[in-house]
Protein backbone atom coordinates (compact mmCIF):
# COMPACT_ATOMS: atom_id res chain seq x y z
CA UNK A 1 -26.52 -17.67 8.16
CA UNK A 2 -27.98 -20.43 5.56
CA UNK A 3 -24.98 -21.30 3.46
CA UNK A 4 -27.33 -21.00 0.15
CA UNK A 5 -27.97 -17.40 0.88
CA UNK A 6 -24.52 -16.88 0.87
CA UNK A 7 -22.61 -14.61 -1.78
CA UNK A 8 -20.00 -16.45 -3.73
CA UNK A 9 -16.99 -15.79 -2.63
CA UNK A 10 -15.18 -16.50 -6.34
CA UNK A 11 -16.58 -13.55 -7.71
CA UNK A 12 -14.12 -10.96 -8.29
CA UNK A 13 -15.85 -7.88 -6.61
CA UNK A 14 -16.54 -9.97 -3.04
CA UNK A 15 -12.75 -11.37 -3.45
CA UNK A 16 -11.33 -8.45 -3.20
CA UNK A 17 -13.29 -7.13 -0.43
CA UNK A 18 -12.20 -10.28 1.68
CA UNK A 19 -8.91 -10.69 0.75
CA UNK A 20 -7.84 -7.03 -0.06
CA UNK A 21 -9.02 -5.05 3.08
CA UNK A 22 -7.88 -7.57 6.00
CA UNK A 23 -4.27 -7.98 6.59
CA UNK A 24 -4.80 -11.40 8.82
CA UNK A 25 -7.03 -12.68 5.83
CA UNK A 26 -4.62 -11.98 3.43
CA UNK A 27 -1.39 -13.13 5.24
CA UNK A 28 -2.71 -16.49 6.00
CA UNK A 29 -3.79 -17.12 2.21
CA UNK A 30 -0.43 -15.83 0.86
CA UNK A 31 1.90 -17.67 3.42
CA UNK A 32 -0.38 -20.91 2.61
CA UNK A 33 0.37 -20.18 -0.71
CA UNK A 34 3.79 -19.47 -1.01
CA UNK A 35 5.00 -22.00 1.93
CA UNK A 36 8.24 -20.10 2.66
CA UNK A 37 10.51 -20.89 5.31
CA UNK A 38 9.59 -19.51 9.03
CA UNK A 39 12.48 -16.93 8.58
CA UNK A 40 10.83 -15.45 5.23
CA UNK A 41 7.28 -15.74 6.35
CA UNK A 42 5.02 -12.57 5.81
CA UNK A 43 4.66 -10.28 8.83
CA UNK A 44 2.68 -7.92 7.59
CA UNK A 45 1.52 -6.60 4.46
CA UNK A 46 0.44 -3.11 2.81
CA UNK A 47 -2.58 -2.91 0.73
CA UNK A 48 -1.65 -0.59 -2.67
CA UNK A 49 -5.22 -0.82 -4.17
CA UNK A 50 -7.97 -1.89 -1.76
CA UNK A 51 -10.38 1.34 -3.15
CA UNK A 52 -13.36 -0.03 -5.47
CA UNK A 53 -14.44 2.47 -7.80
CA UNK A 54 -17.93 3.73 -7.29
CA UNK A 55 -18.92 2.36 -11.17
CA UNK A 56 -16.68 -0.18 -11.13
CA UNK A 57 -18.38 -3.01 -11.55
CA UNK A 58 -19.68 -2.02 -15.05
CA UNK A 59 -16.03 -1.84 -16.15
CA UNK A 60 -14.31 -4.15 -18.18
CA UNK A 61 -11.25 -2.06 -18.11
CA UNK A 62 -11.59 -2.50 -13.91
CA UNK A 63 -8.99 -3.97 -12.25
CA UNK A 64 -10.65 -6.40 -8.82
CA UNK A 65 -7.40 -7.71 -8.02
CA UNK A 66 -5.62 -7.13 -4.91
CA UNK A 67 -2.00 -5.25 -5.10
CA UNK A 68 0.45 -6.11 -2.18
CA UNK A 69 3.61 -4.97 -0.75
CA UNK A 70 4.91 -7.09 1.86
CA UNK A 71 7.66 -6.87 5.20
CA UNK A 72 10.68 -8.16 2.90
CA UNK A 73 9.69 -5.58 -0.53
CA UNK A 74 8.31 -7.70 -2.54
CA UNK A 75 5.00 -7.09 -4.51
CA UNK A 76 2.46 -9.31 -4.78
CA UNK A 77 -1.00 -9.43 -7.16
CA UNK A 78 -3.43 -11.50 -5.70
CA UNK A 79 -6.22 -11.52 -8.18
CA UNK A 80 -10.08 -14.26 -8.90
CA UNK A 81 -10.69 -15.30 -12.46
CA UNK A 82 -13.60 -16.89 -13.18
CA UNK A 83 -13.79 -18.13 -16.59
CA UNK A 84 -10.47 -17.78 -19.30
CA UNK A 85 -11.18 -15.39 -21.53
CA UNK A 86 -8.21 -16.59 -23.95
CA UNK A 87 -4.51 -15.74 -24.06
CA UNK A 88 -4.30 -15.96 -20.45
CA UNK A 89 -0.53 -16.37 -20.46
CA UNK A 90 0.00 -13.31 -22.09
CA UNK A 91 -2.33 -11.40 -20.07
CA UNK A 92 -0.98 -12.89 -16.80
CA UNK A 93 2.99 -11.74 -17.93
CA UNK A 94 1.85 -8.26 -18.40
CA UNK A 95 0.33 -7.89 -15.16
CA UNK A 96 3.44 -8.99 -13.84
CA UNK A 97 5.59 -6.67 -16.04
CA UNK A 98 3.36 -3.84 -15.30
CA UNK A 99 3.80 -4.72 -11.49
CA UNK A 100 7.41 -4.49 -11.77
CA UNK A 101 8.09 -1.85 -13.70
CA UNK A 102 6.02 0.72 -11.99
CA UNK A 103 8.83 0.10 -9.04
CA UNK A 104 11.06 1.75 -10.88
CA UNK A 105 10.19 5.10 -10.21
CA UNK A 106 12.72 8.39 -11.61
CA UNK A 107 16.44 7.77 -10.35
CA UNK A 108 16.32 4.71 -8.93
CA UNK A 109 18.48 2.19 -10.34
CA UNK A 110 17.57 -1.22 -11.68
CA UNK A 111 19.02 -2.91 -8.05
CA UNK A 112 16.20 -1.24 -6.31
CA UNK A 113 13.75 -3.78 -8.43
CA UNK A 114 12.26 -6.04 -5.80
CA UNK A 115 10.37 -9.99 -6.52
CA UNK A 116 7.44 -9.18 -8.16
CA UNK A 117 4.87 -12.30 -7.58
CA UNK A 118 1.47 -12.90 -9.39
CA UNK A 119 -1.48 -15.13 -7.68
CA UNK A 120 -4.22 -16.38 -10.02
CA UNK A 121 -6.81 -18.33 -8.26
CA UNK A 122 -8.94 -19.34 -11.18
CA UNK A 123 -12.19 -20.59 -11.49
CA UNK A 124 -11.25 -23.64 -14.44
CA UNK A 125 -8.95 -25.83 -15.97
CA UNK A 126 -6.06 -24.50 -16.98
CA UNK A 127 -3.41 -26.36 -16.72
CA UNK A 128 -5.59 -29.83 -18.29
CA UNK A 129 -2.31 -32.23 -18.30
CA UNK A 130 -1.93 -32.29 -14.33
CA UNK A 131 -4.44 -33.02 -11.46
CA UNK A 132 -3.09 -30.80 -8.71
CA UNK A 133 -4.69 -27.47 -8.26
CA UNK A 134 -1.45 -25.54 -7.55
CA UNK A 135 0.77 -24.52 -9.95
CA UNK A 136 4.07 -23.11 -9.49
CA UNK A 137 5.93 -20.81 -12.27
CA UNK A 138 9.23 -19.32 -12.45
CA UNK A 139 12.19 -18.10 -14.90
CA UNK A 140 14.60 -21.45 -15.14
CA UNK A 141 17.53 -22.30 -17.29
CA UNK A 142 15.82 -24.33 -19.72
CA UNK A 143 19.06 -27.06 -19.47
CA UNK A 144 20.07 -26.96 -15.76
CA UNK A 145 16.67 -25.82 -13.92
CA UNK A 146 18.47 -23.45 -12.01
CA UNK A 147 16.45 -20.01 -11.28
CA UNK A 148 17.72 -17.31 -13.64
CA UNK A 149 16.11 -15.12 -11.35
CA UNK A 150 13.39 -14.97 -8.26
CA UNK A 151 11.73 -11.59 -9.14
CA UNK A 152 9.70 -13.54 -11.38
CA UNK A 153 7.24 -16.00 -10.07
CA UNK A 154 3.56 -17.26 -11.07
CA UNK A 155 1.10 -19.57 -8.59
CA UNK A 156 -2.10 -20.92 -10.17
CA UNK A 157 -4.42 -22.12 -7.96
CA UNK A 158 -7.66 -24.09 -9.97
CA UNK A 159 -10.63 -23.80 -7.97
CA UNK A 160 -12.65 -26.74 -9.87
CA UNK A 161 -9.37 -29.40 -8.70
CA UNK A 162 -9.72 -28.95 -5.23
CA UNK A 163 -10.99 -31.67 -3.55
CA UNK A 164 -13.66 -31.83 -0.68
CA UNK A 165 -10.98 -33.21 1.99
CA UNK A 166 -8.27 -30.95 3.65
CA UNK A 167 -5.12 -31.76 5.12
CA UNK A 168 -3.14 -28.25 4.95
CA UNK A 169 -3.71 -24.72 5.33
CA UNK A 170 -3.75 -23.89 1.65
CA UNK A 171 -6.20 -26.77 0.98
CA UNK A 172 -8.06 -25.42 3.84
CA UNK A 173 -8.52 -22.19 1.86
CA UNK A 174 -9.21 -23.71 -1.38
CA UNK A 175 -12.22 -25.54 0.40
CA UNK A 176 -13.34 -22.28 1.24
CA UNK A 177 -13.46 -20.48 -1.92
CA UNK A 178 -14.98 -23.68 -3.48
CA UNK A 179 -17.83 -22.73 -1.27
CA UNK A 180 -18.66 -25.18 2.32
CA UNK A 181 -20.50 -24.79 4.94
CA UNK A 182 -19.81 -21.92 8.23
CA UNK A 183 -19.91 -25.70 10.21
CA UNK A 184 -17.57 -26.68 8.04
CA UNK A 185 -15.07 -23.65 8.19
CA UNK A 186 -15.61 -24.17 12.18
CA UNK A 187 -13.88 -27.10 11.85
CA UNK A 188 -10.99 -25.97 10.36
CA UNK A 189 -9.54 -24.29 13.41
CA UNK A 190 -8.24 -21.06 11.70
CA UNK A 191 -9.08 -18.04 12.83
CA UNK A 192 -7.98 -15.83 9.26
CA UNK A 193 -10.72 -18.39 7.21
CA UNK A 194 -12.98 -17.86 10.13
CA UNK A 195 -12.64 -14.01 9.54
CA UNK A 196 -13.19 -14.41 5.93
CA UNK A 197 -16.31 -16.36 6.74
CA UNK A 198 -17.70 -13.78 9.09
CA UNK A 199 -16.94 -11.40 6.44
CA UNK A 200 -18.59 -12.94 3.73
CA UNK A 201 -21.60 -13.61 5.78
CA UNK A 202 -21.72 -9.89 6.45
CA UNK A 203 -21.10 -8.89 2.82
CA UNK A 204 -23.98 -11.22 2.00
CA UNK A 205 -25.90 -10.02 4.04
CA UNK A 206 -25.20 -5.72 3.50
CA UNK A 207 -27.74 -4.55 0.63
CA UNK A 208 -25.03 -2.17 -0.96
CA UNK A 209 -22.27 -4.75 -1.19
CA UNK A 210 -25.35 -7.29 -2.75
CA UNK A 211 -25.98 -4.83 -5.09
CA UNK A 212 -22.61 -4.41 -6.17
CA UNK A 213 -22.21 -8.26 -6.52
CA UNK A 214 -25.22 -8.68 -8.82
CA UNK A 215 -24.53 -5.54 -10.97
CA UNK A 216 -21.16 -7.40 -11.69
CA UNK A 217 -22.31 -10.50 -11.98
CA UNK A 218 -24.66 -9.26 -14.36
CA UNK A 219 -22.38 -7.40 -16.26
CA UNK A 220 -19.48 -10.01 -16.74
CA UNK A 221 -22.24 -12.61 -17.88
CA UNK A 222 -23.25 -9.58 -20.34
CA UNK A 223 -20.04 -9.08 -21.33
CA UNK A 224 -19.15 -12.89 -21.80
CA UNK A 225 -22.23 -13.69 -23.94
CA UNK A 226 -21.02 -10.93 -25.99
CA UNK A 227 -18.01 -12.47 -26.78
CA UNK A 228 -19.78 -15.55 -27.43
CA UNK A 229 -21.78 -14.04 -29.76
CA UNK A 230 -19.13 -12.56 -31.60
CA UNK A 231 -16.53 -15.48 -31.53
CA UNK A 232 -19.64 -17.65 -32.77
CA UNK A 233 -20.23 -14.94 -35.66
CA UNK A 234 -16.64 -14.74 -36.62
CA UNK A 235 -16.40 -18.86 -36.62
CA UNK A 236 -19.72 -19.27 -39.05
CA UNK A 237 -17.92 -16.38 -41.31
CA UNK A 238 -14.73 -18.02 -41.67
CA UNK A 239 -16.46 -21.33 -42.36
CA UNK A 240 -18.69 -19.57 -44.93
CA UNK A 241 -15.85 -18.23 -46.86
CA UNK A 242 -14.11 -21.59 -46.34
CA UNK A 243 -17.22 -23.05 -48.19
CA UNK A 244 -16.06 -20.22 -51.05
CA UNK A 245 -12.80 -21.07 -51.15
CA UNK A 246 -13.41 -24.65 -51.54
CA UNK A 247 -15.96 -24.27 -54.36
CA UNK A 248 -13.49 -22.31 -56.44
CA UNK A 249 -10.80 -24.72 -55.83
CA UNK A 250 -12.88 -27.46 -57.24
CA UNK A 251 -14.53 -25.14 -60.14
CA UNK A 252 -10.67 -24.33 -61.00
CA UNK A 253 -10.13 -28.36 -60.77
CA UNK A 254 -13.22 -28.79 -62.95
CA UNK A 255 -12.22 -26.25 -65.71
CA UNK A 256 -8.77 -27.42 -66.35
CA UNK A 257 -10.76 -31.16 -66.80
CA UNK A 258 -12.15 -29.82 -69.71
CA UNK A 259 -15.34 -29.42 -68.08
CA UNK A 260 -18.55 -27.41 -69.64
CA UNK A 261 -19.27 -23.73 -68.13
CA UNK A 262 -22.44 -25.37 -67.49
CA UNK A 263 -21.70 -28.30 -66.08
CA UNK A 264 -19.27 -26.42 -63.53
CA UNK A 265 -21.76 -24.06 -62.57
CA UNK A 266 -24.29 -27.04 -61.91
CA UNK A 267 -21.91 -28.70 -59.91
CA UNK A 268 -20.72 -25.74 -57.75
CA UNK A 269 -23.54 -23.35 -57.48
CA UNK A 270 -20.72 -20.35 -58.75
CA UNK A 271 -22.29 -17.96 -61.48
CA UNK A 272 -21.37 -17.51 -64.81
CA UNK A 273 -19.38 -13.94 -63.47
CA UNK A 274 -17.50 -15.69 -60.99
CA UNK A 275 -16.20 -18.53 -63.08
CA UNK A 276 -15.00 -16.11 -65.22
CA UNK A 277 -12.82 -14.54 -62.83
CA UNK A 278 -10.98 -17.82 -62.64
């Protein structure tokens, strides 16, 4: 299949159906990531949330990410961003609270609380004061840089610093999502990105999964030009009563110079009524 009538695998609907339905897929992509030691890699994984909501996709309050429990007990949230909506920090720690504290279910005791471990594979900049695409977050002691503890843990993955040559697994992957050629992913020799490839060409290619794609496309470019339009109104007010606030400042200025009414008023454009609220 052409590469250019391919689906784009960064959007958040098609994500999950790759990486949240496939155990292989999803194994490979999380043991790139995470690089543990052979005696802590994942051996299999079970899939908490792979159901997409019939309306879904015209749903902010929707959730496309991909919930995870794997061999050892620990959770992980594997989840596509494509642009930062702001306060992504805080949003990211209360996915991972949420994810943790819904393990403790009634009369189990705080020891029962396994590594809860959050995946952002994001489609900009965040992290502007480094070049490497992967970022790795934990809870340290701010002094000694010793883990406090390892039920907390963030990876960042930036989509836009990945570059076009591959010399590991997870880089491998990150080519991938960037979007390359099937000749391309051939050449990789790895028969999970393979899959994923084969799966995206089918997704592509399966009218109900196309028109799920484009009604979400459509509706998060809806959505974000909404909030454009209403951060841009909110900026253009605040500068308007900036304007205000400035004009009284230098009317007040103006007055106690001994200044005319008239020639204040002249000056500022302020009425007669507002300068005598001064």
């Amino acid at each position: 299949m052409e590469n250019d009538k391919l689906l784009d695998v960064k959007n958040d609907y098609l994500f999950k159906r790759i990486f949240g339905e496939d155990e292989e897929i999803f194994i490979d992509f999380a043991n790139s990531i995470l690089n543990y030691p052979d005696e802590r890699k994942i051996i299999s994984v079970t899939f908490l949330n792979n159901e997409v909501n019939k309306d879904s996709e015209f749903d902010k309050e929707s959730r496309f990410d991909v919930i995870a429990q794997l061999n050892d007990g620990s959770f992980v949230n594997l989840e596509m961003q494509m642009r930062n909506t702001g306060e992504y920090e805080k949003r990211c720690l209360y996915y991972w609270a949420k994810l943790y504290e819904k393990q403790l279910i009634q009369g189990k005791t705080y020891k029962y609380l396994a590594p809860s471990i959050c995946i952002h594979v994001l489609n900009f900049n965040f992290f502007k004061e480094k070049e490497e695409f992967i970022t790795n977050v934990r809870l340290l002691d701010a002094k000694t840089h010793k883990v406090f503890s390892k039920d907390l843990e963030f990876v960042f993955l930036e989509v836009p610093k990945v570059p076009k040559t591959y010399y590991n697994n997870l880089e491998k992957w990150m080519v991938f999502l960037k979007g390359t050629s099937k000749k391309e992913v051939m050449k990789m020799d790895n028969s999970a990105i393979n899959k994923a490839q084969e799966t995206l060409e089918y997704l592509s290619q399966d009218p109900v999964a196309r028109a799920k794609y484009e009604a979400r496309q459509k509706y998060i470019l809806d959505y974000n030009t909404s909030m454009y339009t209403e951060r841009q109104e909110g900026i253009n007010e605040g500068m308007e009563k900036g304007r205000e606030a400035a004009k009284i400042q230098v009317a007040k200025k103006m007055r106690e110079l001994g200044a005319s009414l008239e020639f204040v008023m002249q000056a500022t454009g302020l009425t007669a009524e507002e300068l005598e609220k001064l």
